[in-house]
PDB file of N, CA and C in Angstrom:
ATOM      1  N   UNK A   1      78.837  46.602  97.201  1.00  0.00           N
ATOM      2  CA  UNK A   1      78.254  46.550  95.881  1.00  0.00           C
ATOM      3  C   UNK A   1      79.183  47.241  94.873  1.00  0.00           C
ATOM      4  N   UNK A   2      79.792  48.277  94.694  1.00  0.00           N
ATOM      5  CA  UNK A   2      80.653  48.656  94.284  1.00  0.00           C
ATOM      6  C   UNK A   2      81.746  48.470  93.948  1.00  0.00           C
ATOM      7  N   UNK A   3      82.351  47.566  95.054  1.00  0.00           N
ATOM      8  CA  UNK A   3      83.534  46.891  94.811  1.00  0.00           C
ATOM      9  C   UNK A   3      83.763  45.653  94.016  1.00  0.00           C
ATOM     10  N   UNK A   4      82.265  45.553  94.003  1.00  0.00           N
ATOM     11  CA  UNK A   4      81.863  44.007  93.071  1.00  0.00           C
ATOM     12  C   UNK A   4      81.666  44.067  92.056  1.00  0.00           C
ATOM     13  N   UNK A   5      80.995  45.617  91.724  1.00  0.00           N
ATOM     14  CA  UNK A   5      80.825  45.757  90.072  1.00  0.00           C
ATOM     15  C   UNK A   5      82.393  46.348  89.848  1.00  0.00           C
ATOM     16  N   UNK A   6      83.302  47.157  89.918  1.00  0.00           N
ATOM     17  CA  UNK A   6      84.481  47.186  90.074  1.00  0.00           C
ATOM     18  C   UNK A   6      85.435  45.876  89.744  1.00  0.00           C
ATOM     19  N   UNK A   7      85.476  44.973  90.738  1.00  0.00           N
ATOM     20  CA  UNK A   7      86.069  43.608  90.332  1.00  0.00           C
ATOM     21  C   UNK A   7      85.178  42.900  89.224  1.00  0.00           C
ATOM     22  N   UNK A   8      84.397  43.133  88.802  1.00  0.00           N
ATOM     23  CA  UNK A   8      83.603  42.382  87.681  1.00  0.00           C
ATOM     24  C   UNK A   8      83.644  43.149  86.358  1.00  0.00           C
ATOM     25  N   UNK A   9      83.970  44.809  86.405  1.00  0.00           N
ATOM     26  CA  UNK A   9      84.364  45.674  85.447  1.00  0.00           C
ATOM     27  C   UNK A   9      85.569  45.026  84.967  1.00  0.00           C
ATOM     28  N   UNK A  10      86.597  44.777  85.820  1.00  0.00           N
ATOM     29  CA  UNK A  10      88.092  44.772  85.760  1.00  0.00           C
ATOM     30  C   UNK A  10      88.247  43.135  85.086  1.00  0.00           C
ATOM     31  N   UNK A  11      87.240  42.099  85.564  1.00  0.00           N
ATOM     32  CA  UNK A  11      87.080  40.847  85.160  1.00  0.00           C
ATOM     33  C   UNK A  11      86.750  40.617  83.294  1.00  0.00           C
ATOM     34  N   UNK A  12      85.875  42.082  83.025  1.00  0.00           N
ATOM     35  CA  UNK A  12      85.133  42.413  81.452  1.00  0.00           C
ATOM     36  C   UNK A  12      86.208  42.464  80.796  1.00  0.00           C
ATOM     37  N   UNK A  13      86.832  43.621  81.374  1.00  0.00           N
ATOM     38  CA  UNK A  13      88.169  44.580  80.663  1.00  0.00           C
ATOM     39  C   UNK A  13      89.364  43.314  80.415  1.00  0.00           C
ATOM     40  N   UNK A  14      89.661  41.966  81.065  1.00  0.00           N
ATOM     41  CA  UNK A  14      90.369  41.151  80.934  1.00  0.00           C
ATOM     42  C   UNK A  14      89.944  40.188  79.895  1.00  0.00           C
ATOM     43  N   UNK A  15      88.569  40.136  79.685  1.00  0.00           N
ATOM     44  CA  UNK A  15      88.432  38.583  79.057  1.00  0.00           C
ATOM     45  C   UNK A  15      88.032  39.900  77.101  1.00  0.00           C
ATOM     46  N   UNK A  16      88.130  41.391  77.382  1.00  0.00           N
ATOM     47  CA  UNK A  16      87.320  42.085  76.154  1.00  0.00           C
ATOM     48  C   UNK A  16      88.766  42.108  75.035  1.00  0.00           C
ATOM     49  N   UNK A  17      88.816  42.338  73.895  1.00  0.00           N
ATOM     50  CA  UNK A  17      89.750  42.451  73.141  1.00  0.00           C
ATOM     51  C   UNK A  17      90.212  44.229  73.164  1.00  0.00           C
ATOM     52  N   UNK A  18      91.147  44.832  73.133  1.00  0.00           N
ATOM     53  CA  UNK A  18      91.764  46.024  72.755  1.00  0.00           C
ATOM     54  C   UNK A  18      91.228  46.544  72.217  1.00  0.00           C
ATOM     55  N   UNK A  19      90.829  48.226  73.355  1.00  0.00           N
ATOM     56  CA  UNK A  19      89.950  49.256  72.389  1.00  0.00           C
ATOM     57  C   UNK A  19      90.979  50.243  72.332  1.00  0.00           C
ATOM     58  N   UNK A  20      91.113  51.013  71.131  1.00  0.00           N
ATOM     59  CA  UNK A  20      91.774  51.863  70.710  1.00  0.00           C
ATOM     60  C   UNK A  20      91.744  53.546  71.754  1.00  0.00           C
ATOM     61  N   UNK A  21      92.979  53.871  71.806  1.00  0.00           N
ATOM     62  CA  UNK A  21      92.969  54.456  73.386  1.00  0.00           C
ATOM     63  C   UNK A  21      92.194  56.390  72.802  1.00  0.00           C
ATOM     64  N   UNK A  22      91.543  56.567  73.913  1.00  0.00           N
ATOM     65  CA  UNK A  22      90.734  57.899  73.308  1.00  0.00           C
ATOM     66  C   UNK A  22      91.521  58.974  72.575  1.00  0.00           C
ATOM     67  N   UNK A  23      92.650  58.694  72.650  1.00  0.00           N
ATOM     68  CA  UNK A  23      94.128  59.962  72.525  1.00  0.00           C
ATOM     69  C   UNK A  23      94.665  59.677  71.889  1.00  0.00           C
ATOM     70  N   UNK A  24      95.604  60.616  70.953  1.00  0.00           N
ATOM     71  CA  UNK A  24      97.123  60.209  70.763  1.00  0.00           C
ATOM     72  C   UNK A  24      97.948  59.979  72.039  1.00  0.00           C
ATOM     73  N   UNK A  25      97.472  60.922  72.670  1.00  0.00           N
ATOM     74  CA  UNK A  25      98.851  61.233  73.674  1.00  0.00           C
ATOM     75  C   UNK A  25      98.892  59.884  74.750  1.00  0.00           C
ATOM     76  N   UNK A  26      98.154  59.036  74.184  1.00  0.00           N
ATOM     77  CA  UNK A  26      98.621  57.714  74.840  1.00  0.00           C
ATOM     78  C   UNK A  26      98.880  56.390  73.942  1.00  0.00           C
ATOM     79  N   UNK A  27     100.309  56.253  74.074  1.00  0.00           N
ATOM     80  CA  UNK A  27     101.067  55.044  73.575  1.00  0.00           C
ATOM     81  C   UNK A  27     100.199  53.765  73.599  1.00  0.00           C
ATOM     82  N   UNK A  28      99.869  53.386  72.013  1.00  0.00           N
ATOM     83  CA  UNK A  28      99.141  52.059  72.053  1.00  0.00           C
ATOM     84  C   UNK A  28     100.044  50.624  72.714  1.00  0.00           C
ATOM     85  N   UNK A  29     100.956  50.771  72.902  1.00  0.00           N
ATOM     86  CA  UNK A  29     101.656  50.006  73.879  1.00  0.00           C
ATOM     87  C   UNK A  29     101.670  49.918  75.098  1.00  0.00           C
ATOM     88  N   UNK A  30     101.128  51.140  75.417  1.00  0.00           N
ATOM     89  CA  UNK A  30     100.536  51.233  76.792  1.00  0.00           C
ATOM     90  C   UNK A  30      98.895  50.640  77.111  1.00  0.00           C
ATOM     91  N   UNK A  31      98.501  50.523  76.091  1.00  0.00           N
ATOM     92  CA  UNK A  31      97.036  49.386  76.325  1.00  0.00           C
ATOM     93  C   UNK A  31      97.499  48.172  76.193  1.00  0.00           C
ATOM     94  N   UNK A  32      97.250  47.890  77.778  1.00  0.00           N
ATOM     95  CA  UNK A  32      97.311  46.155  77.748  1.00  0.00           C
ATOM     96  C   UNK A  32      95.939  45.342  78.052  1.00  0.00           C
ATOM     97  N   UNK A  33      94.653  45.911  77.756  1.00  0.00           N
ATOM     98  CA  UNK A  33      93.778  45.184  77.840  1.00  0.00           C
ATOM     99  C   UNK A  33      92.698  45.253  77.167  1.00  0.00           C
ATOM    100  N   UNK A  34      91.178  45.476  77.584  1.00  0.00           N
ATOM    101  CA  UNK A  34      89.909  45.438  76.724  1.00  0.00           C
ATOM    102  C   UNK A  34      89.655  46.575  77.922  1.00  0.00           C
ATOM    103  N   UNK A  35      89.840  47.839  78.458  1.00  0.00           N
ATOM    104  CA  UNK A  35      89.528  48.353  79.340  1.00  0.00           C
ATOM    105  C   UNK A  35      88.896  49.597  78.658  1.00  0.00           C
ATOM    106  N   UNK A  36      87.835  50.518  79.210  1.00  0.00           N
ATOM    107  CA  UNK A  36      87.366  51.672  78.423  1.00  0.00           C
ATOM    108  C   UNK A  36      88.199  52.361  78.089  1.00  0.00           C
ATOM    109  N   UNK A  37      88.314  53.367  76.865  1.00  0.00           N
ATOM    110  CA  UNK A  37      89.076  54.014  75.807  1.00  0.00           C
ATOM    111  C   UNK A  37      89.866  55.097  76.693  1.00  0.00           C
ATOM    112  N   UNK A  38      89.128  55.986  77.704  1.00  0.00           N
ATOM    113  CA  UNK A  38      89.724  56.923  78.724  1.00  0.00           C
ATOM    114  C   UNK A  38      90.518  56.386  79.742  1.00  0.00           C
ATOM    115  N   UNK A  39      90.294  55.505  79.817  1.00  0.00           N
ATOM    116  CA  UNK A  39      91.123  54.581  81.159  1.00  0.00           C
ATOM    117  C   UNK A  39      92.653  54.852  80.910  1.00  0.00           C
ATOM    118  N   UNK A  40      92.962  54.716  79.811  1.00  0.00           N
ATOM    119  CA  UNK A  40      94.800  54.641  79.726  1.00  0.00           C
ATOM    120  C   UNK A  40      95.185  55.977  80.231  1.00  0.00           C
ATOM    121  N   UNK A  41      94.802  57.192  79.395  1.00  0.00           N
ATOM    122  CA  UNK A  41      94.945  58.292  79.503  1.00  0.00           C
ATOM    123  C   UNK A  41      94.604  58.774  81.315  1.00  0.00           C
ATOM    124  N   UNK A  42      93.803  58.075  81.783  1.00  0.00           N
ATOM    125  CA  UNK A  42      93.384  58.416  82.993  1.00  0.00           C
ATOM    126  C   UNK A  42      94.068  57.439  84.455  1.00  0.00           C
ATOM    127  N   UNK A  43      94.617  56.415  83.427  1.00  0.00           N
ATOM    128  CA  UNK A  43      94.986  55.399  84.700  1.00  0.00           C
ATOM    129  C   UNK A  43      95.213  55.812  86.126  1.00  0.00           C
ATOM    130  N   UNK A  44      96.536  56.339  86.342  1.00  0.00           N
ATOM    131  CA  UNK A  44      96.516  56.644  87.575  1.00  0.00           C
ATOM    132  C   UNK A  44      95.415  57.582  88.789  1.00  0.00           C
ATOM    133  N   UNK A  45      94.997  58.231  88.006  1.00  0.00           N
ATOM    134  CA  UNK A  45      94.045  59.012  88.786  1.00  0.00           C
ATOM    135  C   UNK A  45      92.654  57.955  89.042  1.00  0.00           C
ATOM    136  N   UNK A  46      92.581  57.050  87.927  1.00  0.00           N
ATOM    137  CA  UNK A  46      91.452  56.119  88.648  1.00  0.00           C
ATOM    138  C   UNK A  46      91.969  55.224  89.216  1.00  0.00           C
ATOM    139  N   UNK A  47      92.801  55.069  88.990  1.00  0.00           N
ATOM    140  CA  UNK A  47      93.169  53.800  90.251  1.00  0.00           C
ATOM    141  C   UNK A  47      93.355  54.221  91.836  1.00  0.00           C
ATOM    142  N   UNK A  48      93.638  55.660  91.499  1.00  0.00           N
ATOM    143  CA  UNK A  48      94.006  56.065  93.058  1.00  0.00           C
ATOM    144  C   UNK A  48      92.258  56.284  93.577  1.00  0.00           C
ATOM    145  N   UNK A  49      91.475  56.854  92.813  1.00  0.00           N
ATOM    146  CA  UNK A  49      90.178  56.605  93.442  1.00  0.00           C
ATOM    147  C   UNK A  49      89.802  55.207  93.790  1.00  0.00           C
ATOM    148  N   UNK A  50      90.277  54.261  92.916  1.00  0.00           N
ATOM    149  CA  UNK A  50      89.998  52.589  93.544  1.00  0.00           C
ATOM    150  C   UNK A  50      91.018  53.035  95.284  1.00  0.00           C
ATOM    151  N   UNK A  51      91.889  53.282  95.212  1.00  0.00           N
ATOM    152  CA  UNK A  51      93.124  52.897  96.251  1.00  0.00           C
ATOM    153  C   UNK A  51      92.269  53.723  97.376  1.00  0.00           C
ATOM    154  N   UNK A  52      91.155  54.981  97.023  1.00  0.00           N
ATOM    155  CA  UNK A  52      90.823  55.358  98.320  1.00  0.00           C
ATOM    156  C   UNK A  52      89.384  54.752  98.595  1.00  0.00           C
ATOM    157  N   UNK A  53      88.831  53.948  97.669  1.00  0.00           N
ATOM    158  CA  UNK A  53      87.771  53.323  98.184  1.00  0.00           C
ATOM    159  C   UNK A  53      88.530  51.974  98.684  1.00  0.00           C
ATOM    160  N   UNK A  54      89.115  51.852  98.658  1.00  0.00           N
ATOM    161  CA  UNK A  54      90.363  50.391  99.059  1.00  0.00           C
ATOM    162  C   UNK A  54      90.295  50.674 100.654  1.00  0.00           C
ATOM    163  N   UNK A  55      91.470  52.092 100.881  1.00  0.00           N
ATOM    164  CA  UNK A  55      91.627  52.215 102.243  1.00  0.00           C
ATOM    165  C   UNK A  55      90.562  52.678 103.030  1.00  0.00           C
ATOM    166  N   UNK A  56      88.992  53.426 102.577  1.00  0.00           N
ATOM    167  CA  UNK A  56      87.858  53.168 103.284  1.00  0.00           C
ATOM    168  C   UNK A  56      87.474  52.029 103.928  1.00  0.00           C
ATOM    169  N   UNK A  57      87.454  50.927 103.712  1.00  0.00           N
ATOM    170  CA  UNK A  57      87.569  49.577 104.600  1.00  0.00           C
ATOM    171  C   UNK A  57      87.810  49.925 105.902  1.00  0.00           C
ATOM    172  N   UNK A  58      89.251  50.571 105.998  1.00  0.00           N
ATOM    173  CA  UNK A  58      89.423  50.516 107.179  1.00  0.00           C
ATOM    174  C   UNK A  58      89.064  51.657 108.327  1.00  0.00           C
ATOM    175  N   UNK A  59      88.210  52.381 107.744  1.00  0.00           N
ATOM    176  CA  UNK A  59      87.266  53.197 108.345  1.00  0.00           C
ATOM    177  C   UNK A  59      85.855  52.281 108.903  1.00  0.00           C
ATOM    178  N   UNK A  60      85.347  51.477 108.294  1.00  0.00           N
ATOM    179  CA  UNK A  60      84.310  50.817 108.654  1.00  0.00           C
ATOM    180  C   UNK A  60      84.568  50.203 110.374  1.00  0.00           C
ATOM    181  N   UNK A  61      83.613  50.956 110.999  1.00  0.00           N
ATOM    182  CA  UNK A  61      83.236  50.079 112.619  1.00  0.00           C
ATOM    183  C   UNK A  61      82.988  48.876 112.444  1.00  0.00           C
ATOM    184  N   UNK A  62      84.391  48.022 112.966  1.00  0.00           N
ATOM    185  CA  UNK A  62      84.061  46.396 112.834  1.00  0.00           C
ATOM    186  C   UNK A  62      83.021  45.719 113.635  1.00  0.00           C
ATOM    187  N   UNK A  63      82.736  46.167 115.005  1.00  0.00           N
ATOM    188  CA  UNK A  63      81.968  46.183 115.887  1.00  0.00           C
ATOM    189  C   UNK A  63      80.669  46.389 115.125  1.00  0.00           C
ATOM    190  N   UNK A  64      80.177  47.250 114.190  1.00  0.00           N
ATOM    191  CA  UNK A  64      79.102  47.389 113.829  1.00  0.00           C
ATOM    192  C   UNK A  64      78.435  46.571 112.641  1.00  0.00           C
ATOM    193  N   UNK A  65      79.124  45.150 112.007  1.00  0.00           N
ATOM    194  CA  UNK A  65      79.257  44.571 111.138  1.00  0.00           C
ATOM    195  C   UNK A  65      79.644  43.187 111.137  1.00  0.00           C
ATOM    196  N   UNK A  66      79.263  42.147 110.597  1.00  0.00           N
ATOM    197  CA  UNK A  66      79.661  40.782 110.892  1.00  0.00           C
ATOM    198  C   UNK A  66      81.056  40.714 110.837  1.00  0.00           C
ATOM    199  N   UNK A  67      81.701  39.947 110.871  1.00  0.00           N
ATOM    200  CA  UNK A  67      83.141  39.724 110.552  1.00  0.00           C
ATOM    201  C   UNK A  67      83.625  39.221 109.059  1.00  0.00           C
ATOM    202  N   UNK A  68      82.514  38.540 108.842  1.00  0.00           N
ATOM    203  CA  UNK A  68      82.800  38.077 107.592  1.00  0.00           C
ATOM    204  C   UNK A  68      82.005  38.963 105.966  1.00  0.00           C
ATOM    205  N   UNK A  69      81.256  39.738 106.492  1.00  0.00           N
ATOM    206  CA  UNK A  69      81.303  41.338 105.920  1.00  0.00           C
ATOM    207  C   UNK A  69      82.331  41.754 105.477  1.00  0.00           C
ATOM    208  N   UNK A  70      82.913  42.269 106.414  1.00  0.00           N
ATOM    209  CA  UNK A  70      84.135  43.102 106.979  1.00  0.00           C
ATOM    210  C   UNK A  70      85.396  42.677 106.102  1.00  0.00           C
ATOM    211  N   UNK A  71      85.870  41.354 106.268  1.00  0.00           N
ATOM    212  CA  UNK A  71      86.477  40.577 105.366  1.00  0.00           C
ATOM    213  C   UNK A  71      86.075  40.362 104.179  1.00  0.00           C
ATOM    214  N   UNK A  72      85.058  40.327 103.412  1.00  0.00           N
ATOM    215  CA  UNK A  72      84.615  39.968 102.362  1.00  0.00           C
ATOM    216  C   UNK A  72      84.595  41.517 101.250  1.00  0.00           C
ATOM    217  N   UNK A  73      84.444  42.739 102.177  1.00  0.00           N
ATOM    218  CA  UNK A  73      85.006  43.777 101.984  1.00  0.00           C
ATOM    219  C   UNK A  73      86.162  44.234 101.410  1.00  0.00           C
ATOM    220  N   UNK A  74      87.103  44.043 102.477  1.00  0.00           N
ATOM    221  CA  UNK A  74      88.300  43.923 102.395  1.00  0.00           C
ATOM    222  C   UNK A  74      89.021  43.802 101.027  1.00  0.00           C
ATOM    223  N   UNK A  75      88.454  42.182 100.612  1.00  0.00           N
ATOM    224  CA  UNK A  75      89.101  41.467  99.952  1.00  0.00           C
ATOM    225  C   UNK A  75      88.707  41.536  98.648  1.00  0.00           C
ATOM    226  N   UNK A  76      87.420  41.755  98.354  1.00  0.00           N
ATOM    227  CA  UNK A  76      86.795  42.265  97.348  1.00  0.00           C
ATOM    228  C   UNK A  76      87.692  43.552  96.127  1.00  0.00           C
ATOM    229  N   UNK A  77      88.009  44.395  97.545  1.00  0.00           N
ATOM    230  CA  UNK A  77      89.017  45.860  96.859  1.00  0.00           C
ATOM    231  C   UNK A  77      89.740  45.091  96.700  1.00  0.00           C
ATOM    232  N   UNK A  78      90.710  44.500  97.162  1.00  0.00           N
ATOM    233  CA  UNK A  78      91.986  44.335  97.121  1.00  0.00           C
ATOM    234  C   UNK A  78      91.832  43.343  95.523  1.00  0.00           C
ATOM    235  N   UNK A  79      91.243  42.480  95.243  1.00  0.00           N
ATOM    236  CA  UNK A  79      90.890  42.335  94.184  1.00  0.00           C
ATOM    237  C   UNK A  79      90.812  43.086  93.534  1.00  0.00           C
ATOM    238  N   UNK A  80      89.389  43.710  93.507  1.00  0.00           N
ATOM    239  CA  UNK A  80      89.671  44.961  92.441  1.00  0.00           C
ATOM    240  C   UNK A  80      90.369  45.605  91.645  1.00  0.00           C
ATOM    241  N   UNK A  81      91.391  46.224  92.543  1.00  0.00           N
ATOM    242  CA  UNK A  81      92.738  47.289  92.673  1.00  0.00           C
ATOM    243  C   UNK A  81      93.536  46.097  91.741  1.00  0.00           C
ATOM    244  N   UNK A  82      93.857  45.051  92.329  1.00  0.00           N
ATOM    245  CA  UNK A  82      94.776  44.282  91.803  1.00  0.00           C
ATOM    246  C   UNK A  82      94.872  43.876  89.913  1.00  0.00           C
ATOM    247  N   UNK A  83      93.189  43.593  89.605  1.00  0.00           N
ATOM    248  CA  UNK A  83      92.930  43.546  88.657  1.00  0.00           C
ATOM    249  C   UNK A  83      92.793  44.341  87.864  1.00  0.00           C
ATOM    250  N   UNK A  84      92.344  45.591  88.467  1.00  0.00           N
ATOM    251  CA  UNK A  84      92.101  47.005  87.684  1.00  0.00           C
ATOM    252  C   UNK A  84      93.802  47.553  87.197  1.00  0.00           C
ATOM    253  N   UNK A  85      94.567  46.789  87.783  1.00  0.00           N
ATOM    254  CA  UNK A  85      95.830  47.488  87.935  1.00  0.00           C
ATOM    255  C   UNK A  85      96.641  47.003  86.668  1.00  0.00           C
ATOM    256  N   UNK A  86      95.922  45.707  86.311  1.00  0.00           N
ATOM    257  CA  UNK A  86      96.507  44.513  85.503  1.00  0.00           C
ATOM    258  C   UNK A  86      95.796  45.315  84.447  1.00  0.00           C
ATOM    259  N   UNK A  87      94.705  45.046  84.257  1.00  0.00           N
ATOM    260  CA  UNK A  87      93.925  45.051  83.539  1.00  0.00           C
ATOM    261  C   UNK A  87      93.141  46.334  82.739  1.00  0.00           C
ATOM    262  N   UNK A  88      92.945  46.895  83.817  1.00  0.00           N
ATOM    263  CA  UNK A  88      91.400  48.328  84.044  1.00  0.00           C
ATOM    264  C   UNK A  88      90.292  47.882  83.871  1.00  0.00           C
ATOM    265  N   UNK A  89      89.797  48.499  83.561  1.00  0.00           N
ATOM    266  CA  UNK A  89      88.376  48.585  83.987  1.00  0.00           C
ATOM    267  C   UNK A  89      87.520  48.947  82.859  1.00  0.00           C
ATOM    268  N   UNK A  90      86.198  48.421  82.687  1.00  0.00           N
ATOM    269  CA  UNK A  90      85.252  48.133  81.117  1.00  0.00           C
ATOM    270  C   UNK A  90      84.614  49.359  81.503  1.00  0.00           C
ATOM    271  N   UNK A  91      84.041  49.911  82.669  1.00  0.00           N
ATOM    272  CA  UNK A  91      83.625  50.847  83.024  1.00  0.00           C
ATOM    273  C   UNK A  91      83.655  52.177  83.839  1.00  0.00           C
ATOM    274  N   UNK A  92      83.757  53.248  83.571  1.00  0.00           N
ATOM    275  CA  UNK A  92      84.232  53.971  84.848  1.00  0.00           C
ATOM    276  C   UNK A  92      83.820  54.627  85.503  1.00  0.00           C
ATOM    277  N   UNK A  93      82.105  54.144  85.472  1.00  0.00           N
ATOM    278  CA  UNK A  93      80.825  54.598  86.749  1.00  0.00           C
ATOM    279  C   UNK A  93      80.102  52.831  86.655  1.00  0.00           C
ATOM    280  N   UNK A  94      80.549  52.491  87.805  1.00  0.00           N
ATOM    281  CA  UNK A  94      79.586  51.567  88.090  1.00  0.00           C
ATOM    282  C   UNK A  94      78.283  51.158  88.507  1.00  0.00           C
ATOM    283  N   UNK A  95      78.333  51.787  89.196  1.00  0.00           N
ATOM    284  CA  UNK A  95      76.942  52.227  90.263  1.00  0.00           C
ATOM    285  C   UNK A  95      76.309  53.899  90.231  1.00  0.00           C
ATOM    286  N   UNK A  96      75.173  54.089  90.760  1.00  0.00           N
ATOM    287  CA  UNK A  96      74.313  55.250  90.474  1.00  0.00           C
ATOM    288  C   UNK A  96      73.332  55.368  91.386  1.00  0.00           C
ATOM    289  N   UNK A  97      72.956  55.795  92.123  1.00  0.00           N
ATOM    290  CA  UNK A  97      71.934  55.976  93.307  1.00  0.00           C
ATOM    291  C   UNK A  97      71.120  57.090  92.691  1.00  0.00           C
ATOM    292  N   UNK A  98      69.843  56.895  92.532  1.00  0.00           N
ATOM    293  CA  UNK A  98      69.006  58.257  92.442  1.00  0.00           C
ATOM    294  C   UNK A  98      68.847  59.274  93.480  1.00  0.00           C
ATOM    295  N   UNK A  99      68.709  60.210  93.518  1.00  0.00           N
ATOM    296  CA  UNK A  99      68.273  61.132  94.418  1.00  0.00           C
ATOM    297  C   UNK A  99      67.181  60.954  94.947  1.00  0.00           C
ATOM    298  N   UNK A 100      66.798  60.688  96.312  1.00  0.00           N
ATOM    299  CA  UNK A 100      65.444  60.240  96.408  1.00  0.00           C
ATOM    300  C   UNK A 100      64.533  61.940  96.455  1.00  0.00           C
ATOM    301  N   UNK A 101      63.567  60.805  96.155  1.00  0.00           N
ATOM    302  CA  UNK A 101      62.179  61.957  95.754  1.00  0.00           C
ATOM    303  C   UNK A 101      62.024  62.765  96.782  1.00  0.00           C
ATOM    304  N   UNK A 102      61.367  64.523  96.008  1.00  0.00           N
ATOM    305  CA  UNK A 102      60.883  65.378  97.702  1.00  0.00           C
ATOM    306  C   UNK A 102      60.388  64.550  98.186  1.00  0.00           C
ATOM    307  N   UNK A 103      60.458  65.187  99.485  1.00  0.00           N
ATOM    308  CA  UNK A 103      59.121  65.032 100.570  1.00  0.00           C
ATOM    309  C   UNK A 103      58.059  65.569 100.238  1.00  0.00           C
ATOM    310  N   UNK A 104      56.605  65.188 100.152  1.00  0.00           N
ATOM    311  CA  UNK A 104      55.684  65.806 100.415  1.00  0.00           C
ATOM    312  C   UNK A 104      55.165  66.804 101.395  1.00  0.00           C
ATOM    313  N   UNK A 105      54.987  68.016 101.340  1.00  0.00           N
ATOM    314  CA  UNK A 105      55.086  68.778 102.501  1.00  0.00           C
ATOM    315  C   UNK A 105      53.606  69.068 102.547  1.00  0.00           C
TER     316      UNK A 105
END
């Protein structure tokens, strides 16, 4: 799920027009896309968080998972990364899990 809103962030950030970068200290020549305003200034450090949800893949027990999961996984990041790399990214929290509720004791 993540990797999908990720490749679909990176899909936004390609088709959005040029947002003005949060900084000086980043060269408007260095925005080459419609990607969020912190992204330039931050590039590498988010991409390397893409690059370690990338190489998590290959932590996943294949045995414990269809094959075509597994692959669809895979390929998903590698997308991602690829596009985010081109491109960046419209967003830079995709997903959000609540904390689930106490227990009743």
């Amino acid at each position: 799920m993540c990797g999908e809103a990720y490749l679909q962030s990176a899909r936004i950030a390609e088709q959005c027009p040029r947002i003005a970068p949060a900084t000086t200290k980043v060269d408007p020549k260095d925005v080459t896309g419609g990607a969020c305003p912190g992204f330039y200034i931050n590039r590498e450090p988010f991409l390397d968080v893409i690059r370690m949800h990338r190489a998590s893949v290959n932590n996943i027990n294949k045995t414990a998972v269809p094959n075509a999961l597994f692959e669809g996984s895979r390929q998903c990041w590698d997308e991602a990364l690829a596009l985010g790399e081109k491109h960046g990214y419209r967003n830079s929290q995709v997903t959000v899990l609540a904390p689930p509720a106490p227990s009743a004791s």
